[in-house]
Protein backbone atom coordinates (compact mmCIF):
# COMPACT_ATOMS: atom_id res chain seq x y z
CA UNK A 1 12.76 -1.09 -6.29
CA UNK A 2 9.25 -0.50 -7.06
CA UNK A 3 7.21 1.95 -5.41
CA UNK A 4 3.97 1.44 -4.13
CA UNK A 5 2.21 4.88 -3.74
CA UNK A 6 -1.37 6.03 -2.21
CA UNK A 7 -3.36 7.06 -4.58
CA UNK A 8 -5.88 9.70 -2.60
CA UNK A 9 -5.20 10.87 0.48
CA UNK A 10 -6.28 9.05 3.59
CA UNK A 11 -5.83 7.18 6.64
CA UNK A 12 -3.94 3.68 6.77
CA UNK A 13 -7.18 1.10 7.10
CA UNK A 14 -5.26 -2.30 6.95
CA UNK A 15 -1.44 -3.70 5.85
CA UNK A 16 -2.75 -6.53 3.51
CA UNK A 17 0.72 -7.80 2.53
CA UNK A 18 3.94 -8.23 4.81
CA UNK A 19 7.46 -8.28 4.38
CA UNK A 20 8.64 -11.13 1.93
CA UNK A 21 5.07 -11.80 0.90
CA UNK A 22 5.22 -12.35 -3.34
CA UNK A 23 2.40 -10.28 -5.08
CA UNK A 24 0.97 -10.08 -8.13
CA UNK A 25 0.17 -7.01 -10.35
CA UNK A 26 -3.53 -5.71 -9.13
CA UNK A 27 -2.75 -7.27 -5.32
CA UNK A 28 -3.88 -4.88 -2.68
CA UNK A 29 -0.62 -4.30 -0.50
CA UNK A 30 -2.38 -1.39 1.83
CA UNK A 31 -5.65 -0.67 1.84
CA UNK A 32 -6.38 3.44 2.56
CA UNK A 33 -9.61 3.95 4.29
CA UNK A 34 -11.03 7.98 2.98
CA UNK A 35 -14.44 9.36 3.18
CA UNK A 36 -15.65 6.52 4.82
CA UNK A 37 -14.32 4.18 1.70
CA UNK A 38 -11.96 1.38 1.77
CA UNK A 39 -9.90 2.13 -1.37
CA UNK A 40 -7.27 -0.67 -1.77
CA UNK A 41 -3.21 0.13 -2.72
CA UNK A 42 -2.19 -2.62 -5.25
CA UNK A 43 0.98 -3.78 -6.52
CA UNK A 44 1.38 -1.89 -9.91
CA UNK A 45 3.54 -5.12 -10.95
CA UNK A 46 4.40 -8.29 -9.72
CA UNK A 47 7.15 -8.36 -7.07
CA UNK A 48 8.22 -9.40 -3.34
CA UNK A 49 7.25 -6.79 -0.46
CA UNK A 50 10.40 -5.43 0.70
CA UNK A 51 9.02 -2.86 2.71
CA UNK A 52 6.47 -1.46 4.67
CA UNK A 53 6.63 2.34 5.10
CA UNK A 54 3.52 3.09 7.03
CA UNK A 55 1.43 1.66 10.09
CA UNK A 56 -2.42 1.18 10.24
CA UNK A 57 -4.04 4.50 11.45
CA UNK A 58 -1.14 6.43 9.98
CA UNK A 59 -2.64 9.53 7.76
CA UNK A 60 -1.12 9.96 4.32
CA UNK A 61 -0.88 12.26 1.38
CA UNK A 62 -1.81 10.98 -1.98
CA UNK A 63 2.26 10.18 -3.81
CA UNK A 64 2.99 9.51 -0.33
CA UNK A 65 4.68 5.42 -0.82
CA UNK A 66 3.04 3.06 1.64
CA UNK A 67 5.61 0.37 0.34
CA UNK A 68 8.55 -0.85 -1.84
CA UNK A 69 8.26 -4.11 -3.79
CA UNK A 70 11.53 -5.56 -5.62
């Protein structure tokens, strides 16, 4: 599976793709909201979501994955 991974450190802002939902490479799958910036996840290839690891208002750690694509 492929992992989709915050990039900076943050608070979950919005879940822009669910479950089953086919994405393209550059697709924003989460979207981290830090220093007052929206700063979108995207899908570092094309894939289906298989998972959703976080929930909006969740904090996370940059590395920490926000999803799993296959």
């Amino acid at each position: 599976s492929i992992k989709v991974e915050a990039g900076a450190a943050g608070k979950v802002f919005k879940i822009d793709a669910a479950v089953g939902t086919a994405v393209k490479k550059g697709d924003a799958v989460v979207t981290i909201e830090a220093m007052k910036m929206e700063i979108p996840v995207v899908a570092p290839e094309d894939g289906t979501v298989a998972s959703i690891d976080v929930a909006v208002g969740d904090a996370v750690e940059a590395g920490k994955v926000l999803a799993t694509l296959n």
